[in-house]
PDB file of N, CA and C in Angstrom:
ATOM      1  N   UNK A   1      16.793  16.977  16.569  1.00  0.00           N
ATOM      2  CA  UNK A   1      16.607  15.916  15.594  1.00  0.00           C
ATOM      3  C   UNK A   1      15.216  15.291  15.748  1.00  0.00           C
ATOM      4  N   UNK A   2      14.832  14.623  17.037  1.00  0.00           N
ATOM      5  CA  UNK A   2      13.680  14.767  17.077  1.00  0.00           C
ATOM      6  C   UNK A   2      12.177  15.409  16.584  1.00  0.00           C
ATOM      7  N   UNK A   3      12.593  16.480  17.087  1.00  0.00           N
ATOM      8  CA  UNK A   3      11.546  17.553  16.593  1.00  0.00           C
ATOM      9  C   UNK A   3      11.315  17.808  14.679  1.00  0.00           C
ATOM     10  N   UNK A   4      12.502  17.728  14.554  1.00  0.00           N
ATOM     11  CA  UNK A   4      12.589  17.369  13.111  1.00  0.00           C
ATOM     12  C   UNK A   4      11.949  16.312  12.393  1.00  0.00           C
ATOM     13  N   UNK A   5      11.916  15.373  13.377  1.00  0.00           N
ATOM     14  CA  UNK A   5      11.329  14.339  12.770  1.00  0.00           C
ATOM     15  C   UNK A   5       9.845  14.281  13.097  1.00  0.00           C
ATOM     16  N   UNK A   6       9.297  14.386  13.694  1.00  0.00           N
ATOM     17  CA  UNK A   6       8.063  14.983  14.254  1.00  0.00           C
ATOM     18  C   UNK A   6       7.537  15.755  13.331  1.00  0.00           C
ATOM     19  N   UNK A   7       7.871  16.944  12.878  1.00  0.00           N
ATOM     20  CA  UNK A   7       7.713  17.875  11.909  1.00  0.00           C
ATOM     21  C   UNK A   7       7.398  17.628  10.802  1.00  0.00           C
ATOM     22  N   UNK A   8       8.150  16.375  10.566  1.00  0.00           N
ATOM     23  CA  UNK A   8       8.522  15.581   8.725  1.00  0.00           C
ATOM     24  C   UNK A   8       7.029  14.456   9.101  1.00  0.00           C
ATOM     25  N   UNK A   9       6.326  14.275  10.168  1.00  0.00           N
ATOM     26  CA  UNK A   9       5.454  12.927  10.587  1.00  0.00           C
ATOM     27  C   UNK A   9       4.314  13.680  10.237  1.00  0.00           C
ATOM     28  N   UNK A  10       4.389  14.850  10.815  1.00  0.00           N
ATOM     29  CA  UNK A  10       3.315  15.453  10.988  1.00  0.00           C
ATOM     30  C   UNK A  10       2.799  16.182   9.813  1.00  0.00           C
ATOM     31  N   UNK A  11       3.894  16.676   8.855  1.00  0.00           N
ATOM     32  CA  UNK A  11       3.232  17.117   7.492  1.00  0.00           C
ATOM     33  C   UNK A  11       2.716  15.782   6.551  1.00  0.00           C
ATOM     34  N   UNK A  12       3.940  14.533   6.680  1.00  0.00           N
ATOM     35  CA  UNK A  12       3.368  13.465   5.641  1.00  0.00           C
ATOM     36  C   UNK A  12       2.009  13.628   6.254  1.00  0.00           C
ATOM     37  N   UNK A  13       1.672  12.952   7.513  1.00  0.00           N
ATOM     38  CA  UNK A  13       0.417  12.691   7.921  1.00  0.00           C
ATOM     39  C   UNK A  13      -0.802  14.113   7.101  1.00  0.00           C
ATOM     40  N   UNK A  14      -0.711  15.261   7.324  1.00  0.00           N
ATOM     41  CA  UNK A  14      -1.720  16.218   7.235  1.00  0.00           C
ATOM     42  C   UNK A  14      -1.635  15.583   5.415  1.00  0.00           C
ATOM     43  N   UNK A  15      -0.512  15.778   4.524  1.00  0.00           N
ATOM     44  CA  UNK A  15      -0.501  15.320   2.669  1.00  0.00           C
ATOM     45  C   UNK A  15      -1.623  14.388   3.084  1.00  0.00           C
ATOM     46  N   UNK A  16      -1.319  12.954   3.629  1.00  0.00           N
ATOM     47  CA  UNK A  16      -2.081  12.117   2.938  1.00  0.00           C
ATOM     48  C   UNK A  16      -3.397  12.096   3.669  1.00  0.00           C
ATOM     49  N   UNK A  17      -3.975  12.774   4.780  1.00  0.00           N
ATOM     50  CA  UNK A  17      -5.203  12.941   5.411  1.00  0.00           C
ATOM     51  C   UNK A  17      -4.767  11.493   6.707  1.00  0.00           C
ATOM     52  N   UNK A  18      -4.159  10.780   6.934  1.00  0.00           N
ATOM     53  CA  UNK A  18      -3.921   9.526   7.179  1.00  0.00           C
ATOM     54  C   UNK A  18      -4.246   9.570   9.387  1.00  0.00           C
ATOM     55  N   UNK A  19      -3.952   9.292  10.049  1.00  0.00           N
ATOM     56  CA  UNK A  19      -4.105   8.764  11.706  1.00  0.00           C
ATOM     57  C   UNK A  19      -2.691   8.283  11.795  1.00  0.00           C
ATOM     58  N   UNK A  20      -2.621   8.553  13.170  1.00  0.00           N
ATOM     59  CA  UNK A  20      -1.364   8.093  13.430  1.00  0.00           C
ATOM     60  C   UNK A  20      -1.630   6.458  13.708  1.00  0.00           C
ATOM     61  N   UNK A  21      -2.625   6.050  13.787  1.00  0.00           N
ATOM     62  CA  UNK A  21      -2.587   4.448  13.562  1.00  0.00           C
ATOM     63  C   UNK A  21      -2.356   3.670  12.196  1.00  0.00           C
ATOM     64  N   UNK A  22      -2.591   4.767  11.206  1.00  0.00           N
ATOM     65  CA  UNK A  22      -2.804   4.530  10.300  1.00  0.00           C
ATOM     66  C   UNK A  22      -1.158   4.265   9.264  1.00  0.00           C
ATOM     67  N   UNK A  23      -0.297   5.422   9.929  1.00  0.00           N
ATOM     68  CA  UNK A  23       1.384   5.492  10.131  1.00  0.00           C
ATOM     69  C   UNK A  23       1.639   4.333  10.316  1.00  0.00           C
ATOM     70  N   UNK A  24       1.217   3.845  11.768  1.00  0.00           N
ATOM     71  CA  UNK A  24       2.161   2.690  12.443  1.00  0.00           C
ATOM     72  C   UNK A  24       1.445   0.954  11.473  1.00  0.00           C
ATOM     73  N   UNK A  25       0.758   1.049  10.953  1.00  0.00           N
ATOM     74  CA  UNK A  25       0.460   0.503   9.595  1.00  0.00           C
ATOM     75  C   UNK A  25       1.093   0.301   8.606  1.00  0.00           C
ATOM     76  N   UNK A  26       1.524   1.477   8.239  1.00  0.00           N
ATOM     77  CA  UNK A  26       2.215   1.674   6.862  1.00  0.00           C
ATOM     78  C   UNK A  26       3.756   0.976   7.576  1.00  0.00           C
ATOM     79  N   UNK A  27       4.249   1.545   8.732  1.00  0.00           N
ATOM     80  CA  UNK A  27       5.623   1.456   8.775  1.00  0.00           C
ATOM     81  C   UNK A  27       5.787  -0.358   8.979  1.00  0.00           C
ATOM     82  N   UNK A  28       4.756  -0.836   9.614  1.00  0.00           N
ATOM     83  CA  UNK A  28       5.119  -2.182   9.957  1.00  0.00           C
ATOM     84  C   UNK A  28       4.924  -3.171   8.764  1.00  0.00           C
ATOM     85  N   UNK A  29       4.282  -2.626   7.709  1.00  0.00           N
ATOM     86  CA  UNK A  29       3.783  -3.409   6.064  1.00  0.00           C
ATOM     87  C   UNK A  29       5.317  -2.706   5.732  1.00  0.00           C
ATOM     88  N   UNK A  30       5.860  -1.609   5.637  1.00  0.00           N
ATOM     89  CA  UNK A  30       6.716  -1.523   4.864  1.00  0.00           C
ATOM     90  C   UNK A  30       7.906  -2.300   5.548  1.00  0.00           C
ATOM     91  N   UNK A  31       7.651  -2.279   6.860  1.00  0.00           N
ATOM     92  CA  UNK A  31       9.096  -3.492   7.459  1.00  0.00           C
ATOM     93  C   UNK A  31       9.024  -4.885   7.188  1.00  0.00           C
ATOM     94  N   UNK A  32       7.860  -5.037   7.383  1.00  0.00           N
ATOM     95  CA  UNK A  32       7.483  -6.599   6.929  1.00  0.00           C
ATOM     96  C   UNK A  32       8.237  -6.766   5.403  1.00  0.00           C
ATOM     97  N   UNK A  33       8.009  -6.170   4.238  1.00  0.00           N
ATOM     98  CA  UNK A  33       7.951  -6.203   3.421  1.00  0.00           C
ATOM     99  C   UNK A  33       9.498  -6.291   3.114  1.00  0.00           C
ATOM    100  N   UNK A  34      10.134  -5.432   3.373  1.00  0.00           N
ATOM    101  CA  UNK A  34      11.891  -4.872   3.981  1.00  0.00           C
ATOM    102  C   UNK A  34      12.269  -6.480   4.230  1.00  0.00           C
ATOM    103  N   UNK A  35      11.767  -7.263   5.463  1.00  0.00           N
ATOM    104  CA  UNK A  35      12.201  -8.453   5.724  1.00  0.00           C
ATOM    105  C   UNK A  35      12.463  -9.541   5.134  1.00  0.00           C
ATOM    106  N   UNK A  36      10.979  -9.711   4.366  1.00  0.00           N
ATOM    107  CA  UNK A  36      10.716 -10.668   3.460  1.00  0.00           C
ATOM    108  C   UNK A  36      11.801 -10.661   2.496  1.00  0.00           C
ATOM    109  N   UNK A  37      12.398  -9.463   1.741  1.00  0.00           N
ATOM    110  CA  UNK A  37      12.834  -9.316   0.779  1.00  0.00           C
ATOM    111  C   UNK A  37      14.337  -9.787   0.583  1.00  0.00           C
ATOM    112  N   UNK A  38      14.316  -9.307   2.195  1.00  0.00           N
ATOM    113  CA  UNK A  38      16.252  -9.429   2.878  1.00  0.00           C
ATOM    114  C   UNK A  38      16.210 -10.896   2.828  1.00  0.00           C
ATOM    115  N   UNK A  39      14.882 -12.151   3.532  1.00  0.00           N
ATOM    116  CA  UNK A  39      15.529 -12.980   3.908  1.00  0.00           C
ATOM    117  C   UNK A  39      15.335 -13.637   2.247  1.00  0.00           C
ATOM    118  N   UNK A  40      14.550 -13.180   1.123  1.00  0.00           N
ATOM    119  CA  UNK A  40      14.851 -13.598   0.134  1.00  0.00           C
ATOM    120  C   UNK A  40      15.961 -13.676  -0.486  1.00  0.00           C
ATOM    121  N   UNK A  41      16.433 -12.600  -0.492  1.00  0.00           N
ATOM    122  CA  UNK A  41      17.903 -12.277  -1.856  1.00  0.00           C
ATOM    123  C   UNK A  41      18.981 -12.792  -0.847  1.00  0.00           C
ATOM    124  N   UNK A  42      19.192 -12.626   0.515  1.00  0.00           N
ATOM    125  CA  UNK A  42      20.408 -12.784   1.383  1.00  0.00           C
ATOM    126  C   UNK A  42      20.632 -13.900   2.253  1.00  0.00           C
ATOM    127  N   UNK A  43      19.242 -14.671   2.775  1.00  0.00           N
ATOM    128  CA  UNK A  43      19.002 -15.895   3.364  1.00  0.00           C
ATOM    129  C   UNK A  43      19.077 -16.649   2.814  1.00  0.00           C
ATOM    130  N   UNK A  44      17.896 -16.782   1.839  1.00  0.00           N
ATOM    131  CA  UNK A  44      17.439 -18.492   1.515  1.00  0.00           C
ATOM    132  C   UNK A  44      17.580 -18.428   0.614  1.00  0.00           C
ATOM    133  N   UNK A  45      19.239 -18.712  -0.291  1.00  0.00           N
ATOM    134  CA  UNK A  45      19.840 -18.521  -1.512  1.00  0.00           C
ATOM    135  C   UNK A  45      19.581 -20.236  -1.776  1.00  0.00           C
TER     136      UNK A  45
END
């Protein structure tokens, strides 16, 4: 499963030309973003 996933990191990465710093970027804007959204619609009704 691992390796699988590795596999799936490593082709997005080569598509978009991108760094693996550049990954851990994307994933923490897209969590941030994930958060914001949750504590919108589900929190602070």
């Amino acid at each position: 499963m691992i390796e699988t996933h590795k596999k799936q990191l490593e082709w997005f990465k080569s598509k978009l030309g991108v760094s693996d710093y550049t990954v851990a970027w994307i994933a923490f804007l897209k969590g941030l973003i994930l958060g914001l959204l949750i504590y919108h619609f589900f929190i602070n009704v």
